[in-house]
C-alpha atoms as a PDB file:
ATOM      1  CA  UNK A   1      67.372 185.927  76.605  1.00  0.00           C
ATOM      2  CA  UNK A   2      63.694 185.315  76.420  1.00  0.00           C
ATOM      3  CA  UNK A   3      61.113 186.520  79.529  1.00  0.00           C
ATOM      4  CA  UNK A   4      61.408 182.342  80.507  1.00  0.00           C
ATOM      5  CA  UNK A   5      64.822 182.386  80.887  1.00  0.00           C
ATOM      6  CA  UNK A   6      66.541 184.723  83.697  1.00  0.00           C
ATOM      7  CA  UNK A   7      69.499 185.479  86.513  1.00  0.00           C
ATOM      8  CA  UNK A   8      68.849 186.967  89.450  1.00  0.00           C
ATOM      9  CA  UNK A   9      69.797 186.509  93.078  1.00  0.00           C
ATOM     10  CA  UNK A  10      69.360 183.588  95.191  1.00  0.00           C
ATOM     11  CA  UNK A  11      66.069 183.546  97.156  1.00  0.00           C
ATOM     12  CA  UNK A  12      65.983 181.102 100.052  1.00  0.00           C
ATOM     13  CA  UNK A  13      63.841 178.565  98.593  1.00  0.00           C
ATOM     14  CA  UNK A  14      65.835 178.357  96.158  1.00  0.00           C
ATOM     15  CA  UNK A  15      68.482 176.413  97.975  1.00  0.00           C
ATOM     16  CA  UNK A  16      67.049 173.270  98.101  1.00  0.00           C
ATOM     17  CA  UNK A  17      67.738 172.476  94.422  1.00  0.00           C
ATOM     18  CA  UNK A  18      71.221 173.623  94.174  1.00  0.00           C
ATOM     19  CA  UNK A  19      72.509 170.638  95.528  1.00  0.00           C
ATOM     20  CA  UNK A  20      71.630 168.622  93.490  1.00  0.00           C
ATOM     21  CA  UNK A  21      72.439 170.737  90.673  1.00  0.00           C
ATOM     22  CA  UNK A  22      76.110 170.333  91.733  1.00  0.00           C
ATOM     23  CA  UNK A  23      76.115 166.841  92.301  1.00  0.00           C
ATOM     24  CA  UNK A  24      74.044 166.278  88.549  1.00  0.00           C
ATOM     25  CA  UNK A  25      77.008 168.656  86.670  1.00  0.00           C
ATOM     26  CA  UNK A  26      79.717 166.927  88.682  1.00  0.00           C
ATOM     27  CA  UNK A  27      78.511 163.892  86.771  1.00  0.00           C
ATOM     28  CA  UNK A  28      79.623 164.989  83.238  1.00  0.00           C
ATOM     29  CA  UNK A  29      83.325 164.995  84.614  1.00  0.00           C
ATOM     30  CA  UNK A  30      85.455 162.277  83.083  1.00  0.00           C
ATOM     31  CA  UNK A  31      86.267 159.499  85.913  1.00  0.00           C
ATOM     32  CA  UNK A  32      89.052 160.377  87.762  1.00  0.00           C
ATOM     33  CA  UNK A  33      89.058 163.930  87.166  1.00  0.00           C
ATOM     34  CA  UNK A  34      87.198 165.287  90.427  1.00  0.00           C
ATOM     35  CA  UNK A  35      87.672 163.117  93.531  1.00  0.00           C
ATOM     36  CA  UNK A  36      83.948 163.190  94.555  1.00  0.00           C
ATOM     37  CA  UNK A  37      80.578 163.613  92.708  1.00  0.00           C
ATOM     38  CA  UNK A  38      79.048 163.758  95.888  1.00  0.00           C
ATOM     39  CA  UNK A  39      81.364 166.685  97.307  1.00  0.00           C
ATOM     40  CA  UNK A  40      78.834 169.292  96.731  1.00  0.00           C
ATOM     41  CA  UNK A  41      79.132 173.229  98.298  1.00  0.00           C
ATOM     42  CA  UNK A  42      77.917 172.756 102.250  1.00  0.00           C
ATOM     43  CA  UNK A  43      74.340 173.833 102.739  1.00  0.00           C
ATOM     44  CA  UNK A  44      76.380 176.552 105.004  1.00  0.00           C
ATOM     45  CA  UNK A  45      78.422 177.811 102.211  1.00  0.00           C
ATOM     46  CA  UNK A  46      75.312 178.359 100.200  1.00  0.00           C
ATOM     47  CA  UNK A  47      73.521 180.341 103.012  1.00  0.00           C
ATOM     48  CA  UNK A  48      76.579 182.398 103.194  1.00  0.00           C
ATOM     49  CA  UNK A  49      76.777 183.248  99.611  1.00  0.00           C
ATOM     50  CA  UNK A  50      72.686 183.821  99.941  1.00  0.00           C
ATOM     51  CA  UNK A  51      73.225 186.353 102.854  1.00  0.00           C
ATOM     52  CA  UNK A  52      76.033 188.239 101.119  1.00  0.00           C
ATOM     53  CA  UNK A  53      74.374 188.410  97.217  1.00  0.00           C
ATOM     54  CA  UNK A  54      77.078 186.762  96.047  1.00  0.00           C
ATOM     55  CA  UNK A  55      74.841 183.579  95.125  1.00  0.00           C
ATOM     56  CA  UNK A  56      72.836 183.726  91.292  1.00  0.00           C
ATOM     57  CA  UNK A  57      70.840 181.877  89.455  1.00  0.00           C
ATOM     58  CA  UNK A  58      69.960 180.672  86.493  1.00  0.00           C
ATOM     59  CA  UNK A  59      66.016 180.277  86.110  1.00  0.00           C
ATOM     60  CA  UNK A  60      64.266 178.848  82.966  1.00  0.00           C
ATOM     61  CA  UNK A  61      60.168 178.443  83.049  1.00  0.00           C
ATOM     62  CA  UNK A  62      60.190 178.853  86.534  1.00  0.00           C
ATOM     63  CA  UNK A  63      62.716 176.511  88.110  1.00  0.00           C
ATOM     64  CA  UNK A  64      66.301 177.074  88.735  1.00  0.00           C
ATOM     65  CA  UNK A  65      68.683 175.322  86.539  1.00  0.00           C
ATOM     66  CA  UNK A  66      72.119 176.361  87.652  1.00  0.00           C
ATOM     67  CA  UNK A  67      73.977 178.893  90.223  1.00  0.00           C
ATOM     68  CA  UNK A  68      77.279 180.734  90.958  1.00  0.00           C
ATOM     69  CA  UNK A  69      78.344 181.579  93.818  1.00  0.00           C
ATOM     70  CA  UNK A  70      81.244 183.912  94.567  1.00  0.00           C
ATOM     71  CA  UNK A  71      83.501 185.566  97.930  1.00  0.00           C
ATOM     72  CA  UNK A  72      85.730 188.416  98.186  1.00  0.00           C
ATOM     73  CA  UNK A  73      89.404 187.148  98.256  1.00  0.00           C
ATOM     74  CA  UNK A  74      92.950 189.165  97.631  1.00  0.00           C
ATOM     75  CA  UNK A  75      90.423 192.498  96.659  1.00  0.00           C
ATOM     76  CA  UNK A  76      88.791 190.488  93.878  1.00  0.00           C
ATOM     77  CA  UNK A  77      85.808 188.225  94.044  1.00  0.00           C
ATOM     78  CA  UNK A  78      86.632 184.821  93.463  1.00  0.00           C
ATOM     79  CA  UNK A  79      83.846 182.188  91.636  1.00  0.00           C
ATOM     80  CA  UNK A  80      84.000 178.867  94.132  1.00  0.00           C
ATOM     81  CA  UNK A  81      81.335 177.378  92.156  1.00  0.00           C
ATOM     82  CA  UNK A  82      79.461 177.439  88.979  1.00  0.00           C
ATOM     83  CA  UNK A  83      76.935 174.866  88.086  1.00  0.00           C
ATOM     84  CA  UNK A  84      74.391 173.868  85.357  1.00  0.00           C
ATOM     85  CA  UNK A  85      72.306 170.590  84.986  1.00  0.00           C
ATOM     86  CA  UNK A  86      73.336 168.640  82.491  1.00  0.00           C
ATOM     87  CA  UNK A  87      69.448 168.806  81.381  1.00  0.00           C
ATOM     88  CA  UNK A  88      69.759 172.553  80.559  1.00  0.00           C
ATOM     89  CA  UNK A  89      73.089 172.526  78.968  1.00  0.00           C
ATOM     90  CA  UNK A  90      74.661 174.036  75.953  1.00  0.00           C
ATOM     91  CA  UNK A  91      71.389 176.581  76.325  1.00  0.00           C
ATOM     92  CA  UNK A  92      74.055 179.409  77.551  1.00  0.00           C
ATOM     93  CA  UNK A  93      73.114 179.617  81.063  1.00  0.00           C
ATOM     94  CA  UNK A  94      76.856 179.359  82.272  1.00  0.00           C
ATOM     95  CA  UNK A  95      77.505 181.961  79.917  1.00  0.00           C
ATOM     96  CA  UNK A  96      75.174 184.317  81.180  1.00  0.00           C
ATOM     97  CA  UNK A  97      75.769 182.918  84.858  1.00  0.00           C
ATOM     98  CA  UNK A  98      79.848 184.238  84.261  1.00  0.00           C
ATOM     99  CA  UNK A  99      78.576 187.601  82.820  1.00  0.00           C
ATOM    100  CA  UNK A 100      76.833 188.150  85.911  1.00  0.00           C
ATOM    101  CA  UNK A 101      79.200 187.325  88.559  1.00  0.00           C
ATOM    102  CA  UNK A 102      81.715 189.572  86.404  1.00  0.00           C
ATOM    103  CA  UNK A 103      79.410 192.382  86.388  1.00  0.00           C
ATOM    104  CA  UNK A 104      78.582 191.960  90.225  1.00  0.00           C
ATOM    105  CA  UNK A 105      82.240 191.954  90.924  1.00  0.00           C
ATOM    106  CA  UNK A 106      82.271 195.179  89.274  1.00  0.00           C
ATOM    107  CA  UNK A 107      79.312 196.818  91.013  1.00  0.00           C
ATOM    108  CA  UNK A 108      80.563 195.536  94.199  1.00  0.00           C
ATOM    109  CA  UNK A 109      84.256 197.723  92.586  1.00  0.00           C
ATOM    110  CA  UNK A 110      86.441 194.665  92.495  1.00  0.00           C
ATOM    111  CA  UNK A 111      88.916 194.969  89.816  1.00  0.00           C
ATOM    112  CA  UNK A 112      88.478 191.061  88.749  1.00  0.00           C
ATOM    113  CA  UNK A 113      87.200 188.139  88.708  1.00  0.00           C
ATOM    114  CA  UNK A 114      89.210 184.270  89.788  1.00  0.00           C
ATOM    115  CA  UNK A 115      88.349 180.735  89.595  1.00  0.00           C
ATOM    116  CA  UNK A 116      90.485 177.531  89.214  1.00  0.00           C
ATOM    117  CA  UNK A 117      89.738 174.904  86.640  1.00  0.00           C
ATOM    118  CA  UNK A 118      90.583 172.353  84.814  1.00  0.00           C
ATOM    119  CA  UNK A 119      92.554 173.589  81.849  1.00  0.00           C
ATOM    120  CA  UNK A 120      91.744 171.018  79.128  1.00  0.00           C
ATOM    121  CA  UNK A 121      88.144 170.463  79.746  1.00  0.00           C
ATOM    122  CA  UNK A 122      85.928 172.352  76.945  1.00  0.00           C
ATOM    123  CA  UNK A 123      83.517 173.352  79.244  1.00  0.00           C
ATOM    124  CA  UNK A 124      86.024 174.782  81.734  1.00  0.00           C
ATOM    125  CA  UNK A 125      89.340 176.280  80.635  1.00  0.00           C
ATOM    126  CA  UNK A 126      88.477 177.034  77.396  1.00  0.00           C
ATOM    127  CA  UNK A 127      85.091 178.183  78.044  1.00  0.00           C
ATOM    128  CA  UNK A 128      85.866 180.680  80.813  1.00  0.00           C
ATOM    129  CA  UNK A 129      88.903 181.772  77.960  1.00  0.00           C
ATOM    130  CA  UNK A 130      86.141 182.606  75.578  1.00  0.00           C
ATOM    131  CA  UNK A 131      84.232 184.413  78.826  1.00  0.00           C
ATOM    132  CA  UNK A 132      87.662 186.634  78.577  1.00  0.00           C
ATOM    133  CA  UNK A 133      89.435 185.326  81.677  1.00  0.00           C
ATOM    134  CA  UNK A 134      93.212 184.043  81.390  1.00  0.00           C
ATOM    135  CA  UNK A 135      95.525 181.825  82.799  1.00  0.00           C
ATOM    136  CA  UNK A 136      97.534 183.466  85.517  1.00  0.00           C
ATOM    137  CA  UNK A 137     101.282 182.756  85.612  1.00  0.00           C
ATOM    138  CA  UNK A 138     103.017 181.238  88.277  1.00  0.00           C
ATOM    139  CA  UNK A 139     104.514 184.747  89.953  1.00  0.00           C
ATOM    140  CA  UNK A 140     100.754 186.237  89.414  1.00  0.00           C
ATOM    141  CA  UNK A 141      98.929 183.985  91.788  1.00  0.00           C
ATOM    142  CA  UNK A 142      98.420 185.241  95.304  1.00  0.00           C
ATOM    143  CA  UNK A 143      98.792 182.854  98.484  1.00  0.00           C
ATOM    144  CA  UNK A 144      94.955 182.211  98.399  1.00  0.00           C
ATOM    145  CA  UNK A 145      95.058 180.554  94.936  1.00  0.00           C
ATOM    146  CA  UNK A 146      98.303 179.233  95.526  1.00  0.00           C
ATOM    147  CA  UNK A 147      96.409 177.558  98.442  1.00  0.00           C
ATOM    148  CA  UNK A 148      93.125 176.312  96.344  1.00  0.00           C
ATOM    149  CA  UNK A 149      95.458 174.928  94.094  1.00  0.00           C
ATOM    150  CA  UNK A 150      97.920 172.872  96.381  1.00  0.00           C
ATOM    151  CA  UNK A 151      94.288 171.749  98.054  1.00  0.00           C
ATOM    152  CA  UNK A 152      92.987 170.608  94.416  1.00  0.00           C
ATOM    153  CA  UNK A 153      96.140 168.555  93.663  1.00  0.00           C
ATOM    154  CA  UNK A 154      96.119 166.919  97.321  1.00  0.00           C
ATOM    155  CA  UNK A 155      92.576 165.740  96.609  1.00  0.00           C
ATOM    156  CA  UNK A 156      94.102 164.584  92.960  1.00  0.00           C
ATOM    157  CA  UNK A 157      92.779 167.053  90.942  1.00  0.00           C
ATOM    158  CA  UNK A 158      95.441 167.879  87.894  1.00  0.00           C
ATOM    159  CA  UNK A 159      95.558 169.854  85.230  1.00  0.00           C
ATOM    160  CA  UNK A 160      94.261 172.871  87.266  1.00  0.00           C
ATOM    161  CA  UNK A 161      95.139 176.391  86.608  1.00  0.00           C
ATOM    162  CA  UNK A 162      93.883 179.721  88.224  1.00  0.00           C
ATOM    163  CA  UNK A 163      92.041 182.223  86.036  1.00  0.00           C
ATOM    164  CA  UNK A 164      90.930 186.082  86.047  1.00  0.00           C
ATOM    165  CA  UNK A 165      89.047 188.169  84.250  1.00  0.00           C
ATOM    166  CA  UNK A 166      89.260 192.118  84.718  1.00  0.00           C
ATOM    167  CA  UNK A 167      86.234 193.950  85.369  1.00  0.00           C
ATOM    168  CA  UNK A 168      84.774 197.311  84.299  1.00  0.00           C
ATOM    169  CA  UNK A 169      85.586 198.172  88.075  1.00  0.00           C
END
């Protein structure tokens, strides 16, 4: 990763942009797939993730490309949203934007990492596969996912699966 190119923590200026970050990634997702482009994470959501260092991101030359955002949930820490704009993609930034929430989870001495996500999409299922997360049977899902998922297919969302990754914890 070159000196122009970083992660870090959230600063509160920074929250502005990540809106629209969302919205612009949302974009890339076949029609039909996610129910609204326009459903981004709630300025609120953002602050809370800000406030808790649970919110990263991505920086190239100065300006903030992409974010995750995590929360503690069933004594792991569970990725709600991952974003990068569609200008500074394929570059590695989610990559790099996984690797960190992992290895916060892990200072912060949670033994994994969840998400849900679509499970045929290249650029989710298989890429948070190659990040080392799996699939999580049906008997291995706690009521929170179990939740997120029932939510996701409500709002139409299908071919969803949950997803962990141990930590170094």
């Amino acid at each position: 990763m070159s000196g122009s190119q970083l992660i870090r923590h959230a600063h509160r200026a920074d929250l502005t942009c990540l809106q629209p970050i969302e919205r612009a990634s949302a974009a890339l997702f076949p029609a039909g797939r996610i129910p609204d482009v326009d459903d981004v994470m709630p300025m609120e959501e953002l602050e809370r993730g800000l406030e808790s260092g649970s919110l990263l991101v991505a920086v190239s030359d100065g300006s903030v490309v992409g974010f995750a955002m995590a929360r503690e949930q069933d004594g792991d820490f569970h990725l709600t949203v991952m974003a990068v704009h569609p200008d500074h993609g394929n570059r590695g930034f989610g990559r790099r934007l996984v690797v960190a929430i992992i290895d916060e989870a892990a200072r912060r001495k949670h033994p994994g990492v969840t998400l849900t996500t679509f499970e045929d999409l290249p650029w989710n299922g298989p890429f948070y596969r190659s990040a080392g997360f799996r699939v999580l049977g049906d008997g291995e899902l706690s009521p929170a996912l179990r939740n997120i998922l029932a939510h996701e297919e409500c709002l139409g969302m299908v071919n969803r699966v949950a997803m962990r990754c141990a930590t170094a914890a």
